[in-house]
C-alpha atoms as a PDB file:
ATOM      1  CA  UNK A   1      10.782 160.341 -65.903  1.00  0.00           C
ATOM      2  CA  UNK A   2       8.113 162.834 -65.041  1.00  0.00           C
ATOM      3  CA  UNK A   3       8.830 166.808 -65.321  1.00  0.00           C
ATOM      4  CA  UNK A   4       8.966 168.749 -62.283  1.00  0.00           C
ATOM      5  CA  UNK A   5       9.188 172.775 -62.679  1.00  0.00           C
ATOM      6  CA  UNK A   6      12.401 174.482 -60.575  1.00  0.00           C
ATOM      7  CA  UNK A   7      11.554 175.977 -57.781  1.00  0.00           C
ATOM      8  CA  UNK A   8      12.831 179.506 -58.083  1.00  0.00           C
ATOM      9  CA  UNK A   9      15.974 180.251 -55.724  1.00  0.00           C
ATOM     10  CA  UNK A  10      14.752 182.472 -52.595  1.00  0.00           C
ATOM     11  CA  UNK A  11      15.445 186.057 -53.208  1.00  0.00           C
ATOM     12  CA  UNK A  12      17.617 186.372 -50.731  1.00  0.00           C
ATOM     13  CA  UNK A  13      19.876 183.878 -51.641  1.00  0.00           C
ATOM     14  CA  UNK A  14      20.417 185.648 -54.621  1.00  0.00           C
ATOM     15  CA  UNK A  15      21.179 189.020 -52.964  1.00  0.00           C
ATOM     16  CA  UNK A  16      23.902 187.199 -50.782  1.00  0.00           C
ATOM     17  CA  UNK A  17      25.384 185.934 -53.698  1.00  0.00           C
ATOM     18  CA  UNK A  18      25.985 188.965 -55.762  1.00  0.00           C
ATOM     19  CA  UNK A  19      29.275 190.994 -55.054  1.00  0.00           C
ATOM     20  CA  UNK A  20      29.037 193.162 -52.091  1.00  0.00           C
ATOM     21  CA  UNK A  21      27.874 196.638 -53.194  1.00  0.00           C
ATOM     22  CA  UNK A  22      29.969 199.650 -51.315  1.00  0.00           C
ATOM     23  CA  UNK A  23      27.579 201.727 -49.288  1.00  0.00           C
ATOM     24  CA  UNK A  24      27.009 204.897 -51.423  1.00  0.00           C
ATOM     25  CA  UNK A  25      25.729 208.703 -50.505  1.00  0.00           C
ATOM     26  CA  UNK A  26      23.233 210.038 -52.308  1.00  0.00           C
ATOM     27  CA  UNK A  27      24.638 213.282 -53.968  1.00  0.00           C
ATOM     28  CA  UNK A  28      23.161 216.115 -52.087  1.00  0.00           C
ATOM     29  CA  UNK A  29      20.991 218.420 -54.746  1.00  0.00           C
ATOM     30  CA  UNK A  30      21.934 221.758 -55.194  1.00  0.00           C
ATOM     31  CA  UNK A  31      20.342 224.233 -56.353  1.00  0.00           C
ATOM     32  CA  UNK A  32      21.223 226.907 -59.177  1.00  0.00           C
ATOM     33  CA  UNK A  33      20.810 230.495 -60.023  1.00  0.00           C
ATOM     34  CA  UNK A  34      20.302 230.565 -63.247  1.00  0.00           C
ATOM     35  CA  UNK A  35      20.658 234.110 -65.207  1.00  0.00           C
ATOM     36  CA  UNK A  36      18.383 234.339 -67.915  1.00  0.00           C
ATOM     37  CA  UNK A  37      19.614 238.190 -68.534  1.00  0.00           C
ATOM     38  CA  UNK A  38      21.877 237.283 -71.317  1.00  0.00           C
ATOM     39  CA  UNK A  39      18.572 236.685 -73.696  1.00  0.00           C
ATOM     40  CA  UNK A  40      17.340 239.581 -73.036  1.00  0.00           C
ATOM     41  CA  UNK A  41      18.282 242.692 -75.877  1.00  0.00           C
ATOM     42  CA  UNK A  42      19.928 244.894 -74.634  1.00  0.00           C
ATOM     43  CA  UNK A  43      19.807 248.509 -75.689  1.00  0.00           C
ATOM     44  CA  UNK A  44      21.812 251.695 -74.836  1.00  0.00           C
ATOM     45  CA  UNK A  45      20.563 253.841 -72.389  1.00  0.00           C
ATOM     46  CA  UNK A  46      20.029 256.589 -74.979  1.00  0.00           C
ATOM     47  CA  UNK A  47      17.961 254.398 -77.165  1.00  0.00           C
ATOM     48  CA  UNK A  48      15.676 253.589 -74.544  1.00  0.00           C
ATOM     49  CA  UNK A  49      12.897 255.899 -75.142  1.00  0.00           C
ATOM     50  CA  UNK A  50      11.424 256.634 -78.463  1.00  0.00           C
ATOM     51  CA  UNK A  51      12.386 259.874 -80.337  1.00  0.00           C
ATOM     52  CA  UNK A  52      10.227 261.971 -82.301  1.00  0.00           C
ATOM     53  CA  UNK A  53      10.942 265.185 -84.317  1.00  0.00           C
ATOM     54  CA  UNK A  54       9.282 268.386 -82.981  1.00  0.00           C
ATOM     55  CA  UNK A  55       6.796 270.370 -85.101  1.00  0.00           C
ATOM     56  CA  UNK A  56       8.895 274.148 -85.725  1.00  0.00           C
ATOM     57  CA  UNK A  57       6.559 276.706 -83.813  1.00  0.00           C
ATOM     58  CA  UNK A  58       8.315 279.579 -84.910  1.00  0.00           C
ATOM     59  CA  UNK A  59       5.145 281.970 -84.396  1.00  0.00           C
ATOM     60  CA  UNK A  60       3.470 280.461 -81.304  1.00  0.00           C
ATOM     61  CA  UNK A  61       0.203 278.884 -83.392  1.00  0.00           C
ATOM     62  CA  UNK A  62       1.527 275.312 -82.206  1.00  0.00           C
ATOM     63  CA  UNK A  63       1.400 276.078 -78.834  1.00  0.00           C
ATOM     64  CA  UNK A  64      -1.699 277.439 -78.732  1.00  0.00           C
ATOM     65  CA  UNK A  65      -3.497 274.787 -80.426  1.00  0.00           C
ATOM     66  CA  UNK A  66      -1.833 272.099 -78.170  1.00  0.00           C
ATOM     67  CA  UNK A  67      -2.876 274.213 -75.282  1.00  0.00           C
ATOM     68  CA  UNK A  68      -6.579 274.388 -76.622  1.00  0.00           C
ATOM     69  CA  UNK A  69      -6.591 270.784 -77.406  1.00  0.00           C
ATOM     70  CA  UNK A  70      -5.291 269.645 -73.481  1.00  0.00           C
ATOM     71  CA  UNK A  71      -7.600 272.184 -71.899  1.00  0.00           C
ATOM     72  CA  UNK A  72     -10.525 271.136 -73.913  1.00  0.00           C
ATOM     73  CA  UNK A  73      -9.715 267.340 -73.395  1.00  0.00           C
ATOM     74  CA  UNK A  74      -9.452 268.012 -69.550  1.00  0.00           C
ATOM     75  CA  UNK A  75     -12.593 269.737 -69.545  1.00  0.00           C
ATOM     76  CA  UNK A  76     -14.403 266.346 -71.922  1.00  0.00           C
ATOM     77  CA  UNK A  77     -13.772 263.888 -69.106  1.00  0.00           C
ATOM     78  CA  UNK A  78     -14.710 266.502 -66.697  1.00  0.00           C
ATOM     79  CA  UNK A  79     -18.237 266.674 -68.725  1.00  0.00           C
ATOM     80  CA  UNK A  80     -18.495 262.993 -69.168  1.00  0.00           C
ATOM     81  CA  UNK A  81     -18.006 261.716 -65.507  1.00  0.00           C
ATOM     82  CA  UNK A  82     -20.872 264.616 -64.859  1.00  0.00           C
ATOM     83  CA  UNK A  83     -22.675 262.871 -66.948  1.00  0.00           C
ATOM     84  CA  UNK A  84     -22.735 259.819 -66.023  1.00  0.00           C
ATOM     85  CA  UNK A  85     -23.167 260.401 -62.765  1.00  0.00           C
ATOM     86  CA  UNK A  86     -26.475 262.487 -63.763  1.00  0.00           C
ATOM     87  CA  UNK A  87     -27.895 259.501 -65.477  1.00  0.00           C
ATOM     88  CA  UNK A  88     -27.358 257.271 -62.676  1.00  0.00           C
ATOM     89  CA  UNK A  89     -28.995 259.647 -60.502  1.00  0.00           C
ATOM     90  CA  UNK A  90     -31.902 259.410 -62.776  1.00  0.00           C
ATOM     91  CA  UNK A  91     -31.931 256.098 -62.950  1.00  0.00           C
ATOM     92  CA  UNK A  92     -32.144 255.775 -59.031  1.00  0.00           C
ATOM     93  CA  UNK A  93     -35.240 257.888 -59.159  1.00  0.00           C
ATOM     94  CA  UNK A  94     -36.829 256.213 -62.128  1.00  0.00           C
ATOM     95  CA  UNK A  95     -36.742 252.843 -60.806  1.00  0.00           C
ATOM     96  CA  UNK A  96     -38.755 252.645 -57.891  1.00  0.00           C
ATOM     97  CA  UNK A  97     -41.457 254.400 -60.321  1.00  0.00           C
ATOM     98  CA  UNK A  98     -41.209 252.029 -63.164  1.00  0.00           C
ATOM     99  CA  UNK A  99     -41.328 248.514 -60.762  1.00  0.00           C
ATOM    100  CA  UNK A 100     -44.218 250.559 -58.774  1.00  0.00           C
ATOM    101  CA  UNK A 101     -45.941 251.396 -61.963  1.00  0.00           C
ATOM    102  CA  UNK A 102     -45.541 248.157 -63.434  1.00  0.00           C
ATOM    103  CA  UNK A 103     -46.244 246.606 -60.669  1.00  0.00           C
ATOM    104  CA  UNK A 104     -48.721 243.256 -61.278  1.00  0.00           C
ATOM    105  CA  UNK A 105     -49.262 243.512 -64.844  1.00  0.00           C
ATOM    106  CA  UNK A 106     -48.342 241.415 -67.385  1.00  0.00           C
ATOM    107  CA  UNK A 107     -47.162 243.508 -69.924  1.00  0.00           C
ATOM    108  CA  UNK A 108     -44.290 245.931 -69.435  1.00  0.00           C
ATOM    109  CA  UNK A 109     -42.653 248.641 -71.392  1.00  0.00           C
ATOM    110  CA  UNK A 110     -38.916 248.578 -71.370  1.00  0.00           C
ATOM    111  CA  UNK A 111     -38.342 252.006 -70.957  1.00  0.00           C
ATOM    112  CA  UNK A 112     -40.089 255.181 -69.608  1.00  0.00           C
ATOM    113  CA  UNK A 113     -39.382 259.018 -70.349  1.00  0.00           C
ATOM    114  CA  UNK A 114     -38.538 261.669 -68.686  1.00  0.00           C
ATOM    115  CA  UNK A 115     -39.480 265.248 -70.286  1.00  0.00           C
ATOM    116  CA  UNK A 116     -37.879 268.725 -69.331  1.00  0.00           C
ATOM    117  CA  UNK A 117     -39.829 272.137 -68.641  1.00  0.00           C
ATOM    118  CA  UNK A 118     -39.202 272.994 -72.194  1.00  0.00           C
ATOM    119  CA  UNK A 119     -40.539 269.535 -73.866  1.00  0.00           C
ATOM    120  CA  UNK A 120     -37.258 268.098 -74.535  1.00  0.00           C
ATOM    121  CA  UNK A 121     -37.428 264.241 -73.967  1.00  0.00           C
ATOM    122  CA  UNK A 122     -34.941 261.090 -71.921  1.00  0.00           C
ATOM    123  CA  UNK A 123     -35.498 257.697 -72.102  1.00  0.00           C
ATOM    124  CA  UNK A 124     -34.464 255.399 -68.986  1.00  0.00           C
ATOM    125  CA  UNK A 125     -34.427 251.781 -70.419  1.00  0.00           C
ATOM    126  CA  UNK A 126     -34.791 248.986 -67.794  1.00  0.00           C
ATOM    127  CA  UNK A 127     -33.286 245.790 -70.217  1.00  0.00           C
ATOM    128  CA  UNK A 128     -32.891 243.755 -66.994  1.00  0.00           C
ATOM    129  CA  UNK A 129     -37.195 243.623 -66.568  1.00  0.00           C
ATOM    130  CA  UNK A 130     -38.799 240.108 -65.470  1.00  0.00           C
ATOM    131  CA  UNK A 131     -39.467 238.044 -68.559  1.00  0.00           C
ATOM    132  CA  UNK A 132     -42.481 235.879 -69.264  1.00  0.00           C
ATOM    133  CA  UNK A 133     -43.018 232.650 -68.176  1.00  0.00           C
ATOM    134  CA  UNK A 134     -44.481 229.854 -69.931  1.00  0.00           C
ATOM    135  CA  UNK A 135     -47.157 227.771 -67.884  1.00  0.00           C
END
């Protein structure tokens, strides 16, 4: 007798035949707060700042000092945004001098000087110059 393959129930037929399944409601998701404050240390209010001893000052040379020291600090980054804002003034001027100087040449210095009345020497470096090109 020759061998014939099953044919493979329609898929339907199986559904029908399985029990009946009641007609469920998805579970509608709800969403938590979750607190994660109970990790967190918590410290006393008192501890919440660091403590340090103060330095007795029982003749007034502490303050004075301190005073010296803030005034002279305040006056520092008074002297070094001057500054810096002097140099970048230079710089402004020595540009258009250095790319008109250097201006179709092949060779170029990185830097030029600028000298005061009394001999007293800057340099303005220009790092950012064009660089040589190989043919």
């Amino acid at each position: 007798m020759p061998r014939t393959k099953a044919k493979p129930e329609p898929v339907a037929a199986i559904l029908t035949e399985a029990a009946p399944v009641p007609p469920t409601t998805p579970a509608p998701a709800v969403l938590r707060k979750v607190s994660l404050a109970g990790f967190a240390v918590q410290t006393p209010a008192s501890k919440s700042t660091k403590s340090y001893p103060l330095l007795p000052d029982p003749e007034g040379q502490v303050a004075e000092l301190v005073t010296a020291i803030l005034d002279h600090s305040a006056q520092a980054e008074a002297l070094e945004g001057a500054l810096e804002l002097e140099k970048s003034e230079l710089i402004a001027i020595a540009k258009p001098f250095y790319f008109a100087h250097h201006a179709g040449q092949h060779v170029l210095a990185s830097s030029i000087e600028a000298r005061t009345a009394d001999g007293r020497v800057v340099r303005v470096g220009f790092s950012n110059s064009y660089r040589g090109v190989s043919d």
